[in-house]
Protein backbone atom coordinates (compact mmCIF):
# COMPACT_ATOMS: atom_id res chain seq x y z
CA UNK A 1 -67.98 -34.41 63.90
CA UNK A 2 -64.37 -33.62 65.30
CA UNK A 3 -63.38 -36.33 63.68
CA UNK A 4 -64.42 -35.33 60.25
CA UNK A 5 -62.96 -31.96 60.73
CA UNK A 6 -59.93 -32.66 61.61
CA UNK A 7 -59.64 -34.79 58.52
CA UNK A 8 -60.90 -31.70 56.40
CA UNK A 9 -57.96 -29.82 58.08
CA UNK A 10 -55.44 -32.38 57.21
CA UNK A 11 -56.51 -32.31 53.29
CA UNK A 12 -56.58 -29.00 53.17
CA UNK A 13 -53.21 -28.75 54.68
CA UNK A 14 -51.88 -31.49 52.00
CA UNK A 15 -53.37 -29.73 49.15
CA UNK A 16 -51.30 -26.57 50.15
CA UNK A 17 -47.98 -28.49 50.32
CA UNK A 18 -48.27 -30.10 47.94
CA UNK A 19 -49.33 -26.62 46.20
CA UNK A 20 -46.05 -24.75 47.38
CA UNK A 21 -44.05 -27.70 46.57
CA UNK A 22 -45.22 -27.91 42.93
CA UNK A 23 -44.79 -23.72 43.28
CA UNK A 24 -41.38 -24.09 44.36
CA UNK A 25 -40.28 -26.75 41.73
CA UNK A 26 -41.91 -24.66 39.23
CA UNK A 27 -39.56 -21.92 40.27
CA UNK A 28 -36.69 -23.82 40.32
CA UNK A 29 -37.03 -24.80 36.84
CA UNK A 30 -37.50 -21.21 35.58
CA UNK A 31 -34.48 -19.94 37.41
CA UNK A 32 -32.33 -22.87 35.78
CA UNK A 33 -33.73 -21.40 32.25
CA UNK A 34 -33.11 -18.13 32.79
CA UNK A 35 -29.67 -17.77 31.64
CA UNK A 36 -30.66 -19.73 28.85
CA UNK A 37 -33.41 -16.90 28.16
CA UNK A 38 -30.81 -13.92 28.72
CA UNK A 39 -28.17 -15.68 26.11
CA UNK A 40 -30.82 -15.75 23.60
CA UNK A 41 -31.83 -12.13 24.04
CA UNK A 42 -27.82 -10.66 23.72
CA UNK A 43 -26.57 -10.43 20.34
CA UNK A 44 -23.56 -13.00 19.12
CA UNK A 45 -20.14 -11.30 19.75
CA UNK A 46 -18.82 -10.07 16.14
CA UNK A 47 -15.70 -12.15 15.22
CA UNK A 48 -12.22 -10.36 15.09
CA UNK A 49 -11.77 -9.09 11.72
CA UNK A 50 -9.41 -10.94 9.60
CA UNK A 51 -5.75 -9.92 9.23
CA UNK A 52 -4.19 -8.30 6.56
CA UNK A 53 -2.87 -9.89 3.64
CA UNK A 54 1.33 -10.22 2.73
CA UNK A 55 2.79 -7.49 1.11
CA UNK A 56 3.27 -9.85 -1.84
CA UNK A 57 -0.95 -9.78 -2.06
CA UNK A 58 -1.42 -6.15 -1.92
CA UNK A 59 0.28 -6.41 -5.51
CA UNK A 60 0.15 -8.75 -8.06
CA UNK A 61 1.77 -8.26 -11.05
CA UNK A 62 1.40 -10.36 -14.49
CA UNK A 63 4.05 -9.47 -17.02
CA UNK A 64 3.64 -10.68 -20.37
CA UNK A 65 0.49 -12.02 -20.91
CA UNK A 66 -1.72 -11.92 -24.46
CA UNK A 67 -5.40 -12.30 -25.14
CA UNK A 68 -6.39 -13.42 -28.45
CA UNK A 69 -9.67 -11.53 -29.59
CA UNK A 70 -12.12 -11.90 -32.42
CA UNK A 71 -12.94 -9.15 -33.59
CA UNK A 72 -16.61 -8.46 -35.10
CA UNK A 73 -15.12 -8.57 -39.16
CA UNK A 74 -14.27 -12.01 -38.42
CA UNK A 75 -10.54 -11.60 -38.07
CA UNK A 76 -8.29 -12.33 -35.17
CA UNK A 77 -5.91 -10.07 -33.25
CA UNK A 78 -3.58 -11.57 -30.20
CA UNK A 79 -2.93 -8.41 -27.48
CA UNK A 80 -0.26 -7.88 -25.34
CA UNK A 81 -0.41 -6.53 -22.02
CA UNK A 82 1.05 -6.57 -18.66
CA UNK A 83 -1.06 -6.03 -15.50
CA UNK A 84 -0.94 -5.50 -11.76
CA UNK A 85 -4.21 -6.78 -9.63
CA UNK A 86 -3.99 -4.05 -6.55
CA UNK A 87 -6.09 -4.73 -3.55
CA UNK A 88 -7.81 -1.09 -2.95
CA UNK A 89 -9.06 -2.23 1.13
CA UNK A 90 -4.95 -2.12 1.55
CA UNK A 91 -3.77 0.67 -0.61
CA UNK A 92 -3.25 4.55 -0.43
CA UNK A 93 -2.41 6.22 -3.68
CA UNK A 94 0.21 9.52 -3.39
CA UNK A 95 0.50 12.57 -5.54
CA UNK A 96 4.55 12.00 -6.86
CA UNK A 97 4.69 15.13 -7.91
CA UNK A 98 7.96 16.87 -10.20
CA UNK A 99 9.00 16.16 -13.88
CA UNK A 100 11.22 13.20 -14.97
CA UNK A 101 10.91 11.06 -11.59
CA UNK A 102 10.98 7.96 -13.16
CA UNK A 103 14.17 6.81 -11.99
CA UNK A 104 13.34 8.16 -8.25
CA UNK A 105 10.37 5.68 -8.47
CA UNK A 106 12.68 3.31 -9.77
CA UNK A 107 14.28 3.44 -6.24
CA UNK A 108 11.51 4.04 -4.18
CA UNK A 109 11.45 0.36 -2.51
CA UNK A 110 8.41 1.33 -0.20
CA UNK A 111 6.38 2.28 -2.70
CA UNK A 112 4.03 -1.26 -4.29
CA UNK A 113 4.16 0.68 -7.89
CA UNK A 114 3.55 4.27 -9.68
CA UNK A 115 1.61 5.03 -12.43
CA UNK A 116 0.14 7.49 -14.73
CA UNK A 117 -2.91 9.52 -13.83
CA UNK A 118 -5.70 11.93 -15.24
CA UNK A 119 -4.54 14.26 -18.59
CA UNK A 120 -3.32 17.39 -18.06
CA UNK A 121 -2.42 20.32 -20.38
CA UNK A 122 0.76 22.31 -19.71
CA UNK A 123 0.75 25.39 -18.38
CA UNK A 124 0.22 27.67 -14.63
CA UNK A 125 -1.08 25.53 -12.42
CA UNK A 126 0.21 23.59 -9.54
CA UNK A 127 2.77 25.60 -7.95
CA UNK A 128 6.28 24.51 -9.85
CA UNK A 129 4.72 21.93 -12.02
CA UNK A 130 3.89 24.31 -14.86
CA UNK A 131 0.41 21.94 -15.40
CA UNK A 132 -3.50 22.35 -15.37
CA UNK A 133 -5.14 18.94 -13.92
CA UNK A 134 -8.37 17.99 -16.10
CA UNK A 135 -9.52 16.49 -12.97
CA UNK A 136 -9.70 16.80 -9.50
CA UNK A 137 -6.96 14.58 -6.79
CA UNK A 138 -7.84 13.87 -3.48
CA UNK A 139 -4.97 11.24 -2.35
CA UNK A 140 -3.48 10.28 1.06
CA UNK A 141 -1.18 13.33 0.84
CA UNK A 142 -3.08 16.13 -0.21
CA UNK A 143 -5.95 17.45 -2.43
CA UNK A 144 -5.42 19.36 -5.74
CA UNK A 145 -8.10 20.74 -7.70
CA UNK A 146 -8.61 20.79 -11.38
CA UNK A 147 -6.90 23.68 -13.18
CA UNK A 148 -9.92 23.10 -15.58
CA UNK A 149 -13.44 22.64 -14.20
CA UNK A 150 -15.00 22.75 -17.26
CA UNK A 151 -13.09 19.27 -17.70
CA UNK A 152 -13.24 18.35 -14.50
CA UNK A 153 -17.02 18.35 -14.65
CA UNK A 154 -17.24 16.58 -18.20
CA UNK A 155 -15.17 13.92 -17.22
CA UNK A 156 -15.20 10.67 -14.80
CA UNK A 157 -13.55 9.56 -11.52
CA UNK A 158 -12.12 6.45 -9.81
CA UNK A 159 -12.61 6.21 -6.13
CA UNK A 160 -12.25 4.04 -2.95
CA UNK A 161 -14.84 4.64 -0.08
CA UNK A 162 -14.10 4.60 3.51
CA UNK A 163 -14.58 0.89 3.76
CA UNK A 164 -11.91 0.07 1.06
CA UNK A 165 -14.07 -0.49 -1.76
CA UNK A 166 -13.47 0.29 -5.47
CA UNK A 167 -15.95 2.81 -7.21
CA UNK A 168 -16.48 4.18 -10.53
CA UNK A 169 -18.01 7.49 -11.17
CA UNK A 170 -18.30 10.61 -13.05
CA UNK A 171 -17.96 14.31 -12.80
CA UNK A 172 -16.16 16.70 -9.81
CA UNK A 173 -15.25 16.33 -6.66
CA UNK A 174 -18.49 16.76 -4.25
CA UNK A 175 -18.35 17.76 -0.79
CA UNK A 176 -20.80 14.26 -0.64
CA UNK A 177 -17.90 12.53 -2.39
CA UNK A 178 -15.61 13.96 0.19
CA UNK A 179 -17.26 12.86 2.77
CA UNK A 180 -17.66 9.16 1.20
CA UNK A 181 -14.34 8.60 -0.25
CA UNK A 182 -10.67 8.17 1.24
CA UNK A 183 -9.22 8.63 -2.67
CA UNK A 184 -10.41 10.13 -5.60
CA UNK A 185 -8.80 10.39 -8.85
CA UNK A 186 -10.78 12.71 -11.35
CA UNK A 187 -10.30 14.13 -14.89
CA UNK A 188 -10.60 10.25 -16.63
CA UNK A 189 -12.12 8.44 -19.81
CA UNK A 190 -14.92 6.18 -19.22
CA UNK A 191 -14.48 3.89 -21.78
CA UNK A 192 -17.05 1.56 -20.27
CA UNK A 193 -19.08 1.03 -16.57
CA UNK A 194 -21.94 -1.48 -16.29
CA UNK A 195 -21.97 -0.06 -12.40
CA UNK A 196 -23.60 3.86 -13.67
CA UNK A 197 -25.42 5.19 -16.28
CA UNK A 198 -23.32 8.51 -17.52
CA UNK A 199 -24.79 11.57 -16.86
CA UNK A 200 -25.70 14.08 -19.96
CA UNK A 201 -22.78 16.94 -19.08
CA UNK A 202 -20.39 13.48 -19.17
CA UNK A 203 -18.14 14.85 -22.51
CA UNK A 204 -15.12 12.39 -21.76
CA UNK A 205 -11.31 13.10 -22.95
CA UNK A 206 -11.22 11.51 -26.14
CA UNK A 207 -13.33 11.18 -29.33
CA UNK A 208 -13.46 8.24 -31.96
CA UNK A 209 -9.29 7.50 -32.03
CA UNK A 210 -7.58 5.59 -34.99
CA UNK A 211 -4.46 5.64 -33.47
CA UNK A 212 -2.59 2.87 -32.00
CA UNK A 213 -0.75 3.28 -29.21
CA UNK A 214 0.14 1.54 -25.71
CA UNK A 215 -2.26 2.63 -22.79
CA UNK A 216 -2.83 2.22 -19.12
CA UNK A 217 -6.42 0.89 -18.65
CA UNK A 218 -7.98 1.08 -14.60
CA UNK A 219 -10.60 -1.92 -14.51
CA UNK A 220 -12.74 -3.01 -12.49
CA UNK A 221 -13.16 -6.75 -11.44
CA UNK A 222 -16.03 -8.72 -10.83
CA UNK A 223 -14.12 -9.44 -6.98
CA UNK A 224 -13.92 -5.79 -6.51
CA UNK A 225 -10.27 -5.64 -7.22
CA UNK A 226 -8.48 -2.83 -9.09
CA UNK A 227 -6.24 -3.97 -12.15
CA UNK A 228 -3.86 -1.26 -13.77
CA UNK A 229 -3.12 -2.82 -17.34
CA UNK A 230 -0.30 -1.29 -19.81
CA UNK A 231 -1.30 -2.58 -23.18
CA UNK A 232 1.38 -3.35 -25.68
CA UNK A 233 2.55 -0.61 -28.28
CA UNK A 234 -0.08 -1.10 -31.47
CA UNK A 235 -3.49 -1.24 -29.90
CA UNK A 236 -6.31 0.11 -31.81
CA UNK A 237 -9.48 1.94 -29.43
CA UNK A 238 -12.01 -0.53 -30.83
CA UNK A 239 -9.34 -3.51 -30.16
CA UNK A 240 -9.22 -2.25 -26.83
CA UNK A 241 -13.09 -2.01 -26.49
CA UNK A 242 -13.85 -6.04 -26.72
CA UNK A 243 -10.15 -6.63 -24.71
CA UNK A 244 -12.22 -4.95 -21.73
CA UNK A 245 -15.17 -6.64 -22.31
CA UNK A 246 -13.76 -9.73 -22.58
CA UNK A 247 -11.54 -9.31 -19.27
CA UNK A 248 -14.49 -9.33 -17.57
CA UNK A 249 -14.31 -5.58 -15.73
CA UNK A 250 -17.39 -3.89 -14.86
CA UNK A 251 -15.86 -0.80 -15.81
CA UNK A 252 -12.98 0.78 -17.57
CA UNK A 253 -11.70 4.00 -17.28
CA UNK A 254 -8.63 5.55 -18.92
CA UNK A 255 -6.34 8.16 -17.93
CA UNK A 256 -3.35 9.85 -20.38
CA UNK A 257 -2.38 7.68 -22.90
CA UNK A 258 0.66 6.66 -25.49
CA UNK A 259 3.48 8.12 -24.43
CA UNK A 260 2.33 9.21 -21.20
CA UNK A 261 2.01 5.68 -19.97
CA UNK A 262 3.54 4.61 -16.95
CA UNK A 263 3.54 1.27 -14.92
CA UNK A 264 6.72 0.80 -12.89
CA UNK A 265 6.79 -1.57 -10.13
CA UNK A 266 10.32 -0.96 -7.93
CA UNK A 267 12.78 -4.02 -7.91
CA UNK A 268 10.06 -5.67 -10.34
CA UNK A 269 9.66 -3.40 -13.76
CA UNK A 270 11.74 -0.60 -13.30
CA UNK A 271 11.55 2.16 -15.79
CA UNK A 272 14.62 2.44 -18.55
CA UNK A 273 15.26 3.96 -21.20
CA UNK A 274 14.31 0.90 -23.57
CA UNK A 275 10.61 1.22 -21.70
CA UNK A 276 10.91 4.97 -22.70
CA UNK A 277 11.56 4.33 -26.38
CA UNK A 278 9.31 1.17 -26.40
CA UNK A 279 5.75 3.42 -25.13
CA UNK A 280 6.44 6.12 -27.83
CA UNK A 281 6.32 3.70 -30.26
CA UNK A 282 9.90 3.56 -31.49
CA UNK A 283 10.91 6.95 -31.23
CA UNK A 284 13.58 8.23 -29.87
CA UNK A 285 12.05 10.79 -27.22
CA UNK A 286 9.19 10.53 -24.92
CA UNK A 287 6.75 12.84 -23.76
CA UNK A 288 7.42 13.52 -20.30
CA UNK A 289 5.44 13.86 -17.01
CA UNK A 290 5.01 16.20 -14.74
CA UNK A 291 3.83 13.82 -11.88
CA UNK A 292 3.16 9.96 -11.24
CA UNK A 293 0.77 8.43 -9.10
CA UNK A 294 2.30 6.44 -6.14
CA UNK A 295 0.76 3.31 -4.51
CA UNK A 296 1.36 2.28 -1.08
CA UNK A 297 0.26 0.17 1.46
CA UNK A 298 -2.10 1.82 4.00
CA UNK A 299 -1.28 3.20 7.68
CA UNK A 300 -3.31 0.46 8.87
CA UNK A 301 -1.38 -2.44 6.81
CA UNK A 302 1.99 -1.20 8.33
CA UNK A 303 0.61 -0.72 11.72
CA UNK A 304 -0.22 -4.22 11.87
CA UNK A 305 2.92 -5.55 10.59
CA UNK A 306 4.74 -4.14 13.59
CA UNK A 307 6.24 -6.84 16.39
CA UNK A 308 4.20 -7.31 19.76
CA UNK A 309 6.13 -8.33 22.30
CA UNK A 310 4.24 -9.62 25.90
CA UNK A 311 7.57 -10.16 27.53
CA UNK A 312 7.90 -7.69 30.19
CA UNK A 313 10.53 -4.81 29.77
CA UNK A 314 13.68 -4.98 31.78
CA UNK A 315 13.97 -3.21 35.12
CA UNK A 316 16.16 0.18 35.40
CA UNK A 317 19.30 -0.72 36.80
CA UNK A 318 20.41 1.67 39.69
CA UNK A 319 23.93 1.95 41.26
């Protein structure tokens, strides 16, 4: 009988080591997957966001270029145009305000280009101007309101948000809009936007035009790029209508037109006089304007193009 319980004794106390040990390997195991467990749960670390783009990329301009078009009648019609693909995530656009500062812009060798904005009508507004905006401005160095809300409202805009993309809109600027957008450029003419339906108080600037003339045309492109074309002297409105369409922008908006028209790129297309004779169509004076719209390269661009240096500074010499 001792016998036999001491052999009970010695099972049980096997089938508890061998328990524990099983336990303990068990344990082992889980605290080598652990860390494998934790990784899983933390979110991946975001990758640095990629650096700017050359100087050369914030701007790309395309002189002399011609699309041939067919138009609906069955006839053909080549137009010329020059353009400048402008990278809005990069940009700031400037108020250049005073008459006749063409040739300052001609200069101006941090600026990336100028060009016209919204119509305007002469008269009080806009402290020595002597204009009335048909649209609102909020730009990197100020805001000016419309010296005609009536117009302002009737009318569309061209924004960039926050994040640095390209929108096309319509009416005033909102306190919403404000709040969403880093630049706003009001008082335009949609001539087309596959992105919005226009409201009903949208009147635009112009009505059904016969007249030919050279205008600046804002587009946007299907990779969310802004491109400011100047059209060559000539170009009918419906011409213009399939040269849009078959460009490929998602919309097109106008602002003043003819003589009015302005795309001057420093050290690239300055403005001269033959420019000034060649956007009036031939004649010898041009309309002038009261302000151009500068483009720059952003705060942000420029901060990163400054030097880092990790070499430690030199110690103060003491006599």
């Amino acid at each position: 009988m001792r016998t036999l319980r001491l052999a009970t004794w010695c099972l049980l106390s096997a089938m508890v080591g061998v328990g524990c040990a099983l336990w303990w390997h068990g344990w082992e195991n889980h605290q080598a997957e652990l860390p494998a467990v934790i990784s899983d749960m933390l979110a991946e670390p975001e990758p640095p966001p990629p650096p700017p783009p050359p100087r050369e990329d914030l701007v790309r301009f395309h002189p002399e270029r011609n699309l041939d078009l067919l138009r609906p009648d069955g006839t053909n019609v080549s137009i010329g145009y020059h353009s400048a693909v402008v990278d809005p995530r990069w940009i700031d656009v400037e108020f250049f305000g005073g008459w006749n500062r063409e040739m300052d812009a001609n200069e101006d060798t941090d600026a990336l280009l100028f060009t016209s904005g919204p119509t305007f009508a002469r008269g009080r507004g806009n402290g020595e101007l002597g204009m009335r905006l048909h649209g609102d401005l909020m730009l990197a160095n100020g805001t000016w309101r419309a010296g005609n809300l009536t117009a302002a409202r009737e009318r569309a805009w061209m924004g960039i948000t926050r994040d640095g993309a390209l929108e096309f809109g319509y009416g005033p600027l909102t306190p919403e809009l404000e709040q969403n957008l880093r630049m706003f450029i009001g008082g335009l003419h949609a001539f087309t936007n596959t992105t919005r339906v226009a409201p009903e108080t949208y009147e635009g600037v112009y009505g059904e035009m016969h007249l030919a003339d050279v205008r600046i045309v804002y587009g946007l492109r299907a990779d969310g790029k802004l491109e400011l074309v100047e059209t060559a002297d000539g170009v009918h409105f419906r011409d213009l209508k399939h040269f849009v369409e078959q460009k490929g922008f998602l919309a097109a908006y106008l602002p003043d037109h003819a003589s009015k028209s302005r795309l001057i790129i420093p050290g690239t297309r300055p403005w001269s006089q033959e420019q000034a004779v060649w956007v009036s169509g031939g004649k010898p004076s041009i309309t002038q304007m009261p302000f151009l719209l500068r483009v720059t390269p952003t705060r942000e661009w420029v901060d990163h193009q400054l030097p880092t240096s990790s070499e430690p500074e030199p110690a103060a010499q003491t006599n």
